[in-house]
PDB file of N, CA and C in Angstrom:
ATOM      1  N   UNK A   1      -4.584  42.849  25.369  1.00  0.00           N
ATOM      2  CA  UNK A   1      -5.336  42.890  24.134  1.00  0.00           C
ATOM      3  C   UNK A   1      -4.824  41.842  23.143  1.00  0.00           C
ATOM      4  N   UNK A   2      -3.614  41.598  23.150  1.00  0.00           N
ATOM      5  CA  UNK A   2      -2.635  40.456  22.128  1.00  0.00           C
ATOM      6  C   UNK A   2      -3.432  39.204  22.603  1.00  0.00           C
ATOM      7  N   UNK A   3      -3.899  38.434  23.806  1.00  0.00           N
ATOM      8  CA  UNK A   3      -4.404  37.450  23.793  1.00  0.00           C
ATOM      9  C   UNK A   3      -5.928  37.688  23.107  1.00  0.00           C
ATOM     10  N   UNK A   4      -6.767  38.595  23.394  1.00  0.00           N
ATOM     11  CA  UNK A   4      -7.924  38.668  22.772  1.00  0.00           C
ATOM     12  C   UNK A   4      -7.802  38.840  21.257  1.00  0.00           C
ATOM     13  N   UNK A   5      -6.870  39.070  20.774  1.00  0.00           N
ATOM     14  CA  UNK A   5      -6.618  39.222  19.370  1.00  0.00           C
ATOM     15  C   UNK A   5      -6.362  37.633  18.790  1.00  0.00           C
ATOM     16  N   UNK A   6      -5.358  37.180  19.520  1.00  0.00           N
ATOM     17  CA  UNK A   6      -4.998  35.451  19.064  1.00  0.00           C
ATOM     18  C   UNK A   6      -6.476  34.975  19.401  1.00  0.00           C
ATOM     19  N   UNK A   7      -7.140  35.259  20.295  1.00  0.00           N
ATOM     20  CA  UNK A   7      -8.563  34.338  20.548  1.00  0.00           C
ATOM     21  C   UNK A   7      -8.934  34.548  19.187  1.00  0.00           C
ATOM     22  N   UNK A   8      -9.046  35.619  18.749  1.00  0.00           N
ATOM     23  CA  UNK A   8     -10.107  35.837  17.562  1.00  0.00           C
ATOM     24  C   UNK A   8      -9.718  35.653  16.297  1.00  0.00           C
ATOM     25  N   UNK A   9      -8.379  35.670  16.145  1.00  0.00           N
ATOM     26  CA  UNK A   9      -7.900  35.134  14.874  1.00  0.00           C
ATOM     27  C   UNK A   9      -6.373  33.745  15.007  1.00  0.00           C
ATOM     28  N   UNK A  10      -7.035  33.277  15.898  1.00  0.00           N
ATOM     29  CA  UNK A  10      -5.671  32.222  15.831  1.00  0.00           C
ATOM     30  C   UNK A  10      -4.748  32.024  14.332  1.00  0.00           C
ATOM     31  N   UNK A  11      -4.094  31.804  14.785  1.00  0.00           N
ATOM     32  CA  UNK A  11      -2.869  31.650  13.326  1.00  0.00           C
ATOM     33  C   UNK A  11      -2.368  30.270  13.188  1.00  0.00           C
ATOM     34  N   UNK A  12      -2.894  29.514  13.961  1.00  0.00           N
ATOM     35  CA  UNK A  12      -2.889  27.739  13.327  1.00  0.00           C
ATOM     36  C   UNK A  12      -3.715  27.122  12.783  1.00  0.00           C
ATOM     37  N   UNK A  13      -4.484  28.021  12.653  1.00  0.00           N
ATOM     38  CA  UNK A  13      -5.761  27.202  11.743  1.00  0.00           C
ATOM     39  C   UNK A  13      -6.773  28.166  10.897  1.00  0.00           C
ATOM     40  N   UNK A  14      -7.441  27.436   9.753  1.00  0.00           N
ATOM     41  CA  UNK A  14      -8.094  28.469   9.022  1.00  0.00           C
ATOM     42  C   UNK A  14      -9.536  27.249   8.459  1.00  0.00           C
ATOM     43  N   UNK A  15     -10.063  28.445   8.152  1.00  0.00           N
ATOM     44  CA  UNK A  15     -11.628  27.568   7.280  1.00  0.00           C
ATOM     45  C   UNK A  15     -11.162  27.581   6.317  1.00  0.00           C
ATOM     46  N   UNK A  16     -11.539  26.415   5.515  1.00  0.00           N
ATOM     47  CA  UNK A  16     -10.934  25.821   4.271  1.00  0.00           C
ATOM     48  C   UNK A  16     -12.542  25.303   3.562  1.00  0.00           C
ATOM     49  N   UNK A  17     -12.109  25.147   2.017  1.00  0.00           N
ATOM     50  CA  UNK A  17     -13.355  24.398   1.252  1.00  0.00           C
ATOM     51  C   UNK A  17     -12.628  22.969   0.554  1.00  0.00           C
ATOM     52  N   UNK A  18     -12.921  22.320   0.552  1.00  0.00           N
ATOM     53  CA  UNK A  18     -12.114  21.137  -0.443  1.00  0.00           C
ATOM     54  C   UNK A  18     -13.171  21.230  -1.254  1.00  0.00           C
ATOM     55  N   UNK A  19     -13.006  20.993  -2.758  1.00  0.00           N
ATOM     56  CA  UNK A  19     -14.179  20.872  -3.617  1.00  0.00           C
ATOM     57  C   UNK A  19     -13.260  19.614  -4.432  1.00  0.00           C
ATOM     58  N   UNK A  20     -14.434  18.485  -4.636  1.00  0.00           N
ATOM     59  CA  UNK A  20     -13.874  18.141  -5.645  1.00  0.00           C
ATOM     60  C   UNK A  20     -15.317  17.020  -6.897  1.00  0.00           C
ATOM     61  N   UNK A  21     -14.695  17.187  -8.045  1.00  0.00           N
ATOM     62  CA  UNK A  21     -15.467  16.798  -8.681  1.00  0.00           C
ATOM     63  C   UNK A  21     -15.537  16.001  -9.439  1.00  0.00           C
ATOM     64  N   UNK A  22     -15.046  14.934  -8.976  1.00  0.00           N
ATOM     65  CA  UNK A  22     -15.002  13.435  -9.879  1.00  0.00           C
ATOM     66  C   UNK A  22     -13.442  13.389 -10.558  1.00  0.00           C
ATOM     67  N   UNK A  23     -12.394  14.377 -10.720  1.00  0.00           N
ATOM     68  CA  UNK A  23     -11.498  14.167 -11.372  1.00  0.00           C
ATOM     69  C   UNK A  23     -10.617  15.160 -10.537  1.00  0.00           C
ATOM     70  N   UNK A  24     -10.392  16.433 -10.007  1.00  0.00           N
ATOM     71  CA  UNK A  24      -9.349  17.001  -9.302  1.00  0.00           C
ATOM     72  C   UNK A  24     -10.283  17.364  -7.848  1.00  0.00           C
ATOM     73  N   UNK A  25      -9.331  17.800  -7.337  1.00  0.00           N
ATOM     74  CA  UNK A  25      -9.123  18.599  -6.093  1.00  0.00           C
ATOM     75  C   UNK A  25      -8.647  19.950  -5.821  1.00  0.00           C
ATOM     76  N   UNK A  26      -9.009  20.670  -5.193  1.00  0.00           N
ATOM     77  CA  UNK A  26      -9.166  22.238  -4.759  1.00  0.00           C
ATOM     78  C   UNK A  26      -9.283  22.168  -3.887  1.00  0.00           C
ATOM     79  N   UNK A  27      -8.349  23.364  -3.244  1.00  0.00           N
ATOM     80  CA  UNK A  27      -8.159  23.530  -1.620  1.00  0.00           C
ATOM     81  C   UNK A  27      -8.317  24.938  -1.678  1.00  0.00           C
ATOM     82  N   UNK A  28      -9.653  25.804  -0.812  1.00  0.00           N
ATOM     83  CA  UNK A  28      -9.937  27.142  -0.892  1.00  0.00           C
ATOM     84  C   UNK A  28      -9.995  27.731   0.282  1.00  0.00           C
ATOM     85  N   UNK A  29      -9.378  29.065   0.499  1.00  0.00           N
ATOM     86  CA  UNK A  29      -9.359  29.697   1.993  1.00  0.00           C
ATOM     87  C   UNK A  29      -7.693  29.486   2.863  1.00  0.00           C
ATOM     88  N   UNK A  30      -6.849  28.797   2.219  1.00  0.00           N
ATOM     89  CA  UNK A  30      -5.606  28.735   2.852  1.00  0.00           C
ATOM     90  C   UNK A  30      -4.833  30.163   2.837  1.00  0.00           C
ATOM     91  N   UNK A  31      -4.239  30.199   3.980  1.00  0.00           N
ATOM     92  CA  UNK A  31      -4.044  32.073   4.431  1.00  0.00           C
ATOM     93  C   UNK A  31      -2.886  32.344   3.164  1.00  0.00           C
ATOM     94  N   UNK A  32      -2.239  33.213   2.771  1.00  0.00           N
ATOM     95  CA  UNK A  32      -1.644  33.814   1.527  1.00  0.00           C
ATOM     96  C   UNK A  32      -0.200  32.976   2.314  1.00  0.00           C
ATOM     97  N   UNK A  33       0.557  32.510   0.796  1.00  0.00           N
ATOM     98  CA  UNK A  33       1.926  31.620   1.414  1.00  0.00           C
ATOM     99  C   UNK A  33       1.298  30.080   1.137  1.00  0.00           C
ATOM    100  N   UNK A  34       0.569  29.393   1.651  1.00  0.00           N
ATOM    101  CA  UNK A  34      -0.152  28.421   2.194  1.00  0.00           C
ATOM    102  C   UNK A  34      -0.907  27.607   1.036  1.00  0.00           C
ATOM    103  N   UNK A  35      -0.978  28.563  -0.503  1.00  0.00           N
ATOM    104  CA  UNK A  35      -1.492  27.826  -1.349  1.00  0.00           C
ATOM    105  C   UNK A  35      -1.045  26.315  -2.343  1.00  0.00           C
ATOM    106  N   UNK A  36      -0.006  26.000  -1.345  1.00  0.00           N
ATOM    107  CA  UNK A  36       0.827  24.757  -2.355  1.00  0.00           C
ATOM    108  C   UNK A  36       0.544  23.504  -1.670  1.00  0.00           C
ATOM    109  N   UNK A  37      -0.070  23.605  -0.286  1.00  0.00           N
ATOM    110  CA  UNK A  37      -0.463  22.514   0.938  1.00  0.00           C
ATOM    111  C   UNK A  37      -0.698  21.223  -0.165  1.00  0.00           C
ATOM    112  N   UNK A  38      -0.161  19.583   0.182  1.00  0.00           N
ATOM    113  CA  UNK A  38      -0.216  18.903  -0.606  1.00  0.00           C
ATOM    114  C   UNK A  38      -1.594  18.010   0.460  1.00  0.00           C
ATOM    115  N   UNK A  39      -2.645  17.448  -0.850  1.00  0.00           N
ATOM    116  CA  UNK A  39      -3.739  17.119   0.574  1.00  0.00           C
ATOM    117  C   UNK A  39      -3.347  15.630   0.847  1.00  0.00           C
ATOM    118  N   UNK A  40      -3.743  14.973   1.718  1.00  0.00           N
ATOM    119  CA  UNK A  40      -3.067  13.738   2.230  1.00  0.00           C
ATOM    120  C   UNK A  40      -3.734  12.577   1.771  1.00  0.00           C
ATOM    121  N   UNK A  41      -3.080  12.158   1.288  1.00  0.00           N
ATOM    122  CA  UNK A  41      -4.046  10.433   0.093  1.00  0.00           C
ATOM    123  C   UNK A  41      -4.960  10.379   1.377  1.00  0.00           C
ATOM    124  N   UNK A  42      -5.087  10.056   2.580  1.00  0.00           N
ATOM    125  CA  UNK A  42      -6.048   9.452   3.422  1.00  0.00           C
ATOM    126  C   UNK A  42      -7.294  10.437   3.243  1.00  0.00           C
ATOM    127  N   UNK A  43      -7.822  12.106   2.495  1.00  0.00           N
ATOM    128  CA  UNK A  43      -8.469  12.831   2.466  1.00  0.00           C
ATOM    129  C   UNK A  43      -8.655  12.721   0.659  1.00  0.00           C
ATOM    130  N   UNK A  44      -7.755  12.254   0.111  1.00  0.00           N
ATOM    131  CA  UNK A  44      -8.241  12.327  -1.301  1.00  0.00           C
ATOM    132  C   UNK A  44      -9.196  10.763  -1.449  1.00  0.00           C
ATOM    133  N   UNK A  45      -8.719   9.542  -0.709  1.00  0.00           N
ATOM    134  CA  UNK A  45      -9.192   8.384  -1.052  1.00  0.00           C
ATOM    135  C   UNK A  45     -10.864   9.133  -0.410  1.00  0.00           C
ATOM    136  N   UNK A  46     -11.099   9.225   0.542  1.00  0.00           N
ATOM    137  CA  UNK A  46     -12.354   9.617   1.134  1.00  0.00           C
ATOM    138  C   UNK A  46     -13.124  10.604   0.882  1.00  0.00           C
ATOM    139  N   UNK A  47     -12.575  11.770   0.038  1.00  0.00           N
ATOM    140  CA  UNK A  47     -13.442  12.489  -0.428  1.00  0.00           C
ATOM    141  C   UNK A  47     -13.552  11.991  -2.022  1.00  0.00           C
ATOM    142  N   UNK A  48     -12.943  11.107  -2.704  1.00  0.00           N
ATOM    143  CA  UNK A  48     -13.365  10.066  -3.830  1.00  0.00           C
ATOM    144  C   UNK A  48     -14.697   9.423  -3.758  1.00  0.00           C
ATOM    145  N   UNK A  49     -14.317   8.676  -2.537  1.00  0.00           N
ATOM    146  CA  UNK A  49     -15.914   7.522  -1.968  1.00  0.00           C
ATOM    147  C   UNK A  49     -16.969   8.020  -1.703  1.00  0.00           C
ATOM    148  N   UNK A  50     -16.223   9.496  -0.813  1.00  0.00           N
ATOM    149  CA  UNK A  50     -17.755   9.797  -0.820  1.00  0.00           C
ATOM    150  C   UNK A  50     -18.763  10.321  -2.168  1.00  0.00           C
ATOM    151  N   UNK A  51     -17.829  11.328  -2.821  1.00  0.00           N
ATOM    152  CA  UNK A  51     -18.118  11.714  -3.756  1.00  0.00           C
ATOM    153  C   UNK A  51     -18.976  10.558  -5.163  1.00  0.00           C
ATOM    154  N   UNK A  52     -18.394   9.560  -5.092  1.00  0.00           N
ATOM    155  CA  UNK A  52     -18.755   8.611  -6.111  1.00  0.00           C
ATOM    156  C   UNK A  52     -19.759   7.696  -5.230  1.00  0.00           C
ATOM    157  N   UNK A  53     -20.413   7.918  -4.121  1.00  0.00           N
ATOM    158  CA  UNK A  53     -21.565   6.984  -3.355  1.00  0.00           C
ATOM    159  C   UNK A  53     -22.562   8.644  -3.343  1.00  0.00           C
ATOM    160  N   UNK A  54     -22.538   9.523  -3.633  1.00  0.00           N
ATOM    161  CA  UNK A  54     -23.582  10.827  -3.874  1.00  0.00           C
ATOM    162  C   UNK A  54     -23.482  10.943  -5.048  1.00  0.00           C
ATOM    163  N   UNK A  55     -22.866  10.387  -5.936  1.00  0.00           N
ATOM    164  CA  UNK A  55     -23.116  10.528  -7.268  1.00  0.00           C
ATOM    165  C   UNK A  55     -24.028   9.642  -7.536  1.00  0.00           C
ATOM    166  N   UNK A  56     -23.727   8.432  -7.178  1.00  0.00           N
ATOM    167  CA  UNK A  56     -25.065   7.699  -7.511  1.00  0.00           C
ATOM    168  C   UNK A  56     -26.559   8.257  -7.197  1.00  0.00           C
ATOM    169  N   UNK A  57     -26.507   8.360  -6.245  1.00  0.00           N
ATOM    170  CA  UNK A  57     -27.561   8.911  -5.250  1.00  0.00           C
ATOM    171  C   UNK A  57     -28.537  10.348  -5.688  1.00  0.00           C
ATOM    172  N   UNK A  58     -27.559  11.211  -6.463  1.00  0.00           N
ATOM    173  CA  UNK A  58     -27.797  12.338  -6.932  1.00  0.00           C
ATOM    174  C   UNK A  58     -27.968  12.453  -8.191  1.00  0.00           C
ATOM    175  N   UNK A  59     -28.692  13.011  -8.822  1.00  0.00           N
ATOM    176  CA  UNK A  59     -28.574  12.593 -10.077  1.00  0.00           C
ATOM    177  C   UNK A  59     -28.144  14.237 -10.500  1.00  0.00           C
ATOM    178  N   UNK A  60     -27.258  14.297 -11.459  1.00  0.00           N
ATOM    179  CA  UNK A  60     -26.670  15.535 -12.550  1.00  0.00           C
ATOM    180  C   UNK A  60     -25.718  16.421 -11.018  1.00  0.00           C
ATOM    181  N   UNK A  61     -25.005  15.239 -10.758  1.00  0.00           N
ATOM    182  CA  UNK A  61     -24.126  15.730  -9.324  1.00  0.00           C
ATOM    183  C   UNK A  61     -22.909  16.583  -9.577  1.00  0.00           C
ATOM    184  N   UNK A  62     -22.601  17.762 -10.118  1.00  0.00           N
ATOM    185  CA  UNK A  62     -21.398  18.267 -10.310  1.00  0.00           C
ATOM    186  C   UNK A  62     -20.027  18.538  -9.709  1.00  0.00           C
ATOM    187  N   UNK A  63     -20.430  18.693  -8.821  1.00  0.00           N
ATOM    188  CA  UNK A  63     -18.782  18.640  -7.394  1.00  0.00           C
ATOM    189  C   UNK A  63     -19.483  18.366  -5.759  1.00  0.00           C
ATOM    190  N   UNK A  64     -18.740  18.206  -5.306  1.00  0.00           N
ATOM    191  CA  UNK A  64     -18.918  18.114  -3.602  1.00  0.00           C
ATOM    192  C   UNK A  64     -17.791  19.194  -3.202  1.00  0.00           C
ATOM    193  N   UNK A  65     -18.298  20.040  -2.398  1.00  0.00           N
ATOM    194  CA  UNK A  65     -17.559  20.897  -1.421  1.00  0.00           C
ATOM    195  C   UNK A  65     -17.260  20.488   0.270  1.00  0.00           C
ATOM    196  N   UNK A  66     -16.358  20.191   0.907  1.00  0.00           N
ATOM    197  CA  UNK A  66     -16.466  20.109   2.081  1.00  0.00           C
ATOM    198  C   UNK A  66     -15.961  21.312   2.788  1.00  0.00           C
ATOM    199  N   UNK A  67     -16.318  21.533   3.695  1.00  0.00           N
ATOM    200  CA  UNK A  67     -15.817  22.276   4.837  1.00  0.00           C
ATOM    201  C   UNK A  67     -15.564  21.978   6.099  1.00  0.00           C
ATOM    202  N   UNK A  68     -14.276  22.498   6.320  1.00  0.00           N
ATOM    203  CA  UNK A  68     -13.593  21.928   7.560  1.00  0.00           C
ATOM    204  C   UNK A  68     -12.587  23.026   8.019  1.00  0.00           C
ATOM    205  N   UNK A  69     -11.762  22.835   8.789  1.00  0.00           N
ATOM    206  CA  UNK A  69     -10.810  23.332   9.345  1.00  0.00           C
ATOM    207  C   UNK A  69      -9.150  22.791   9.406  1.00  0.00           C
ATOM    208  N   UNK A  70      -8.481  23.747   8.707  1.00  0.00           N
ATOM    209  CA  UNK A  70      -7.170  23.018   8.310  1.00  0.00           C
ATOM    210  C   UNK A  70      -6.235  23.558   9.623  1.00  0.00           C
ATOM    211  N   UNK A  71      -5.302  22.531  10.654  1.00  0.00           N
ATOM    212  CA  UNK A  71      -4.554  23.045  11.110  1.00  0.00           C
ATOM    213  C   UNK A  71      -3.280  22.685  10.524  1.00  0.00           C
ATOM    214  N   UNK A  72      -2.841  24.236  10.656  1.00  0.00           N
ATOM    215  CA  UNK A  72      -1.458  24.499  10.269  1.00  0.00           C
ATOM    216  C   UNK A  72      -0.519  23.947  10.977  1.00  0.00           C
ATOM    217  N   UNK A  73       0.843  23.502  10.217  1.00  0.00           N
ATOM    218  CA  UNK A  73       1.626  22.877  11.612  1.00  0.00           C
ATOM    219  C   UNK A  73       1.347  21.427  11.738  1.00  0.00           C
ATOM    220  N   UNK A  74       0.553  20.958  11.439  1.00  0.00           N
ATOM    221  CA  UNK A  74      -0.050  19.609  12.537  1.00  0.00           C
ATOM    222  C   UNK A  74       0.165  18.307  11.667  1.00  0.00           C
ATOM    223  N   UNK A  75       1.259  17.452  11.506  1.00  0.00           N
ATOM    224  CA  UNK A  75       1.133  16.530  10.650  1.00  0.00           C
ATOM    225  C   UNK A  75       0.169  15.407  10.733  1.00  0.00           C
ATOM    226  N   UNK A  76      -0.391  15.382  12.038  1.00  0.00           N
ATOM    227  CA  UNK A  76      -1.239  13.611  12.121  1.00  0.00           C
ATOM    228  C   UNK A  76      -2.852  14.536  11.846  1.00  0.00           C
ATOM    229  N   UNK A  77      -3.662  14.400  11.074  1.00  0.00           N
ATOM    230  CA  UNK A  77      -5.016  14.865  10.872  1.00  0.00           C
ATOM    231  C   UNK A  77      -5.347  16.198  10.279  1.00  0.00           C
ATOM    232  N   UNK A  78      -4.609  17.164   9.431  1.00  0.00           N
ATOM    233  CA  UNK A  78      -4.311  18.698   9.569  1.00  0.00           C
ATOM    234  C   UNK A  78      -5.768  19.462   9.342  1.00  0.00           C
ATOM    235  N   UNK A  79      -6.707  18.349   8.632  1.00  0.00           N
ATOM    236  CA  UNK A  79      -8.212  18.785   8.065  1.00  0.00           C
ATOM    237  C   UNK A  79      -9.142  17.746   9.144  1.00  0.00           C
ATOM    238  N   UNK A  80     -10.078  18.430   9.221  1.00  0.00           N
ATOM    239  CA  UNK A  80     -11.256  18.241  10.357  1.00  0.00           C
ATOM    240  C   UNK A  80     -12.436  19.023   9.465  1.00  0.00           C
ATOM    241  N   UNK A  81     -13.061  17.828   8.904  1.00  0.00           N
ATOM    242  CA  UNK A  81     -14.452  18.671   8.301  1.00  0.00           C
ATOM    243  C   UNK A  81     -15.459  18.682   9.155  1.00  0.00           C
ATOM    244  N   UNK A  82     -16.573  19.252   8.559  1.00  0.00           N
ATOM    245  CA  UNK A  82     -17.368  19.510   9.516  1.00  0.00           C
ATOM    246  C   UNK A  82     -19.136  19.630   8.430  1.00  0.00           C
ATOM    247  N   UNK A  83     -18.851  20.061   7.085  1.00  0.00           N
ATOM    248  CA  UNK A  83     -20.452  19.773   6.429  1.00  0.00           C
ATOM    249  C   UNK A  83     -19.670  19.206   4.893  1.00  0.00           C
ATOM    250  N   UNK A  84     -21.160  19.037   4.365  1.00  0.00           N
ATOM    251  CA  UNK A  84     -20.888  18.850   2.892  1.00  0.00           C
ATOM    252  C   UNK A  84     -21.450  19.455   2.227  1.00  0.00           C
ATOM    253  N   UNK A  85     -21.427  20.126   1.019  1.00  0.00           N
ATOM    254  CA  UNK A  85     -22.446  20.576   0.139  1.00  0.00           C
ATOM    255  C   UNK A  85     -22.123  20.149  -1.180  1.00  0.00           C
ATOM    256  N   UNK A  86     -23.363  19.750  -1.939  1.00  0.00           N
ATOM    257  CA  UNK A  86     -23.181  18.764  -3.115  1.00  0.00           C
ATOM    258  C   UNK A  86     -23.993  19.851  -3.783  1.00  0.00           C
ATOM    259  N   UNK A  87     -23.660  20.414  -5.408  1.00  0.00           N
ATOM    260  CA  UNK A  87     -23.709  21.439  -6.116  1.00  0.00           C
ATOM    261  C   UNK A  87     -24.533  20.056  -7.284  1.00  0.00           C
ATOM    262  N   UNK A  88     -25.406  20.432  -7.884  1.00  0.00           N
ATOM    263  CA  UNK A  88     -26.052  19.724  -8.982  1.00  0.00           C
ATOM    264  C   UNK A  88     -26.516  21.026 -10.069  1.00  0.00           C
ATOM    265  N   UNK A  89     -26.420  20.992 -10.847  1.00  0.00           N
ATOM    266  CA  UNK A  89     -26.128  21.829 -12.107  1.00  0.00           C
ATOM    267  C   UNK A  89     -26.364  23.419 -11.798  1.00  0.00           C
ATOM    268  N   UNK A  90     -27.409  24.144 -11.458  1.00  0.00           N
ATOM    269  CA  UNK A  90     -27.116  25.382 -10.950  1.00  0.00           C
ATOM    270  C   UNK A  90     -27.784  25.470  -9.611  1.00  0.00           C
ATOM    271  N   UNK A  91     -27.772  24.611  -8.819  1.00  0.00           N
ATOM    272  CA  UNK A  91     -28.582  24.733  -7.538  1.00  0.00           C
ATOM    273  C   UNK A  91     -27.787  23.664  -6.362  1.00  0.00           C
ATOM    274  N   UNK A  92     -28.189  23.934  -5.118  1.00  0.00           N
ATOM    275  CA  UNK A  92     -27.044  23.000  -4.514  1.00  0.00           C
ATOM    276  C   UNK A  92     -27.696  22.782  -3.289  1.00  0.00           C
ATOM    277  N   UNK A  93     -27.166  21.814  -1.985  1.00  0.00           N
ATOM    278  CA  UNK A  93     -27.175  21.836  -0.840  1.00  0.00           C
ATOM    279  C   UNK A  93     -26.544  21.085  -0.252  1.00  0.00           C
ATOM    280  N   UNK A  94     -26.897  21.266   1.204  1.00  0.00           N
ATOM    281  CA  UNK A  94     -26.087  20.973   2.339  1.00  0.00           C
ATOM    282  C   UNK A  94     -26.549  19.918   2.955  1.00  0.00           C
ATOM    283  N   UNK A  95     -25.875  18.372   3.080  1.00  0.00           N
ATOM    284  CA  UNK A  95     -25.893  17.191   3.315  1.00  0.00           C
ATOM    285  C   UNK A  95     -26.731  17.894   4.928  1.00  0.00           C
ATOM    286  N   UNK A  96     -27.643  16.879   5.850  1.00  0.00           N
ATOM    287  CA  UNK A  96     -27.893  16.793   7.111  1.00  0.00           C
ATOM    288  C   UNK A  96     -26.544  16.614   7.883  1.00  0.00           C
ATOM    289  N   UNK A  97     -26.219  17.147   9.927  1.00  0.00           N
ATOM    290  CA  UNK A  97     -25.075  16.671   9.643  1.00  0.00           C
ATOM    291  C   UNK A  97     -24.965  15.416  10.368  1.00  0.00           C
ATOM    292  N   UNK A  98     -25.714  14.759  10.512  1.00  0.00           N
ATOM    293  CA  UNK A  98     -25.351  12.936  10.515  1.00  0.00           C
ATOM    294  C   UNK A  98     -25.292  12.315   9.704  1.00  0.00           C
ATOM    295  N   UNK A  99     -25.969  12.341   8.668  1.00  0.00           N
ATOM    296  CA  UNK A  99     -24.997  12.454   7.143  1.00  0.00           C
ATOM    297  C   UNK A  99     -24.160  12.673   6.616  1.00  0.00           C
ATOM    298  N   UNK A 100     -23.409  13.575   6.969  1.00  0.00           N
ATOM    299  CA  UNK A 100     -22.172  14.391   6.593  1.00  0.00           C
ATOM    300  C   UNK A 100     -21.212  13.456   7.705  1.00  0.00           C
ATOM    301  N   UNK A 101     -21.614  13.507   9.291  1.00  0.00           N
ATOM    302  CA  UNK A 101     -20.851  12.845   9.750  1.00  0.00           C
ATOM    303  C   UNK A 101     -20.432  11.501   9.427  1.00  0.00           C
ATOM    304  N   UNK A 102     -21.551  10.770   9.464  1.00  0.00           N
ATOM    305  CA  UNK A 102     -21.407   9.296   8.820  1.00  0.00           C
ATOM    306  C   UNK A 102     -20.625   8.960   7.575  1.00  0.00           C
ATOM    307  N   UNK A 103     -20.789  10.013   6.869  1.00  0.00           N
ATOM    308  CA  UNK A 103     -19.851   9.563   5.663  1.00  0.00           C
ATOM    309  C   UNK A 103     -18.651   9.829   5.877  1.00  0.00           C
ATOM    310  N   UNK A 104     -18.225  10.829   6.938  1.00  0.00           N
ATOM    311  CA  UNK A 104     -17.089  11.388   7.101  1.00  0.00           C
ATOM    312  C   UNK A 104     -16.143  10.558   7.911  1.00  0.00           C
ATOM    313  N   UNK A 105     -17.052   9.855   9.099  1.00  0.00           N
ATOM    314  CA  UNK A 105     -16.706   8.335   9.829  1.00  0.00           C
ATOM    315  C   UNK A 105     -15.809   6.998   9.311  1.00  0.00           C
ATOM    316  N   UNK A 106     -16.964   6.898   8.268  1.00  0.00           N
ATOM    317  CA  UNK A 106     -16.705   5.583   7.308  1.00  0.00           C
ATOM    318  C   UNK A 106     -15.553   5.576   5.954  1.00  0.00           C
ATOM    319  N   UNK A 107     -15.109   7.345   5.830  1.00  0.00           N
ATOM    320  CA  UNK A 107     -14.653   7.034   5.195  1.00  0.00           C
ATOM    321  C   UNK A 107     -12.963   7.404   5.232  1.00  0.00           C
ATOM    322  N   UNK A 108     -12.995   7.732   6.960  1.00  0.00           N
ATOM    323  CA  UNK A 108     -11.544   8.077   7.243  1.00  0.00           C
ATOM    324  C   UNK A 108     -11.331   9.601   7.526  1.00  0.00           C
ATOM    325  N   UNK A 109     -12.504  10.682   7.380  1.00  0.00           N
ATOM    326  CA  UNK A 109     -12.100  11.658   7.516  1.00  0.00           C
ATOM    327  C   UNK A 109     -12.453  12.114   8.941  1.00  0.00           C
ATOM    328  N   UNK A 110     -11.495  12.880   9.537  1.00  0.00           N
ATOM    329  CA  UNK A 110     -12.347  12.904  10.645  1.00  0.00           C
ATOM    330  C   UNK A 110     -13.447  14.593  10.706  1.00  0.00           C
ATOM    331  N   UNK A 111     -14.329  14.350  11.273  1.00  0.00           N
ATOM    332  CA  UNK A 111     -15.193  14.731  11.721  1.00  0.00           C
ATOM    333  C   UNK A 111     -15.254  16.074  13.180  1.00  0.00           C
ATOM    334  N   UNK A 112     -15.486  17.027  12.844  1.00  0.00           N
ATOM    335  CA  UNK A 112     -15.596  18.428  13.726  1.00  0.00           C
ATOM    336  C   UNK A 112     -16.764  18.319  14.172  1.00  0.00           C
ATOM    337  N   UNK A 113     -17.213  18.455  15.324  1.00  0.00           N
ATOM    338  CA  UNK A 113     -18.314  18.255  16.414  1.00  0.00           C
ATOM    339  C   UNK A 113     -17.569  18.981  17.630  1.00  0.00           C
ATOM    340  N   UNK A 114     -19.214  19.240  17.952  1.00  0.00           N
ATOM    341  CA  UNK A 114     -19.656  20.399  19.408  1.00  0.00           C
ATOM    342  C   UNK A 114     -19.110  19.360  20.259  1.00  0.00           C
ATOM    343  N   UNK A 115     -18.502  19.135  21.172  1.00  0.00           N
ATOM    344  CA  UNK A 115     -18.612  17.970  22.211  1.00  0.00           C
ATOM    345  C   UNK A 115     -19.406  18.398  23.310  1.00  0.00           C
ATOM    346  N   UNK A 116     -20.462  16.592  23.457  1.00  0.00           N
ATOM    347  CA  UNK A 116     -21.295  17.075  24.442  1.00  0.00           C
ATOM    348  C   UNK A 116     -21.340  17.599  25.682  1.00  0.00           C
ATOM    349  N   UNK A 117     -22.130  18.073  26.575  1.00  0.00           N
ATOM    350  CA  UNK A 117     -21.946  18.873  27.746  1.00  0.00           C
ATOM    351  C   UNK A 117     -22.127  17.784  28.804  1.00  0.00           C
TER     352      UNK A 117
END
């Protein structure tokens, strides 16, 4: 039963939100202990770019949320996103995800995908 239990809640990794909105960063969903994680310039420069190339694009753009998966433990890559959602004054949505990927490509982050069959 202990392996079907680790299947279902592994303990190296968790769903995470990065939000950020033109001036800080927020890291949401890190397991209790875990809230001091420092995020890695290579994830702050790229969720900057992206953020400030949907700002243009968007008009009255208030934050970008990403979602991904943080592994614990893991120094080379620890976040792996996977969508975006861009919040504009009380209403919001969710980037397409070749959109989401592409920006996520170009701008250093890497990218969570099904791999094909």
């Amino acid at each position: 039963m202990a392996h079907f239990n680790d299947y279902l809640y592994p303990l190296n990794e968790a769903q995470v939100r990065l939000h950020y909105d033109g001036e800080s960063f927020c890291l949401d969903g890190m397991p209790d202990g875990q809230e001091a994680v420092n995020l890695p310039e290579v994830y702050r420069r790229g969720l900057s770019a992206i953020f400030n190339l949907l700002e243009s694009m968007a008009p009255c753009l208030s934050c970008i949320s990403v979602t991904g998966v943080w592994f614990h433990q893991q120094e080379q890559n620890p976040f792996v996103a996977y969508a975006i959602w861009l919040q504009q004054e009380s209403e919001g949505f969710y980037l397409p995800m070749s959109s989401s990927a592409s920006l996520f490509r170009e701008n250093g982050i890497p990218y969570f995908h099904k791999p094909s069959i």
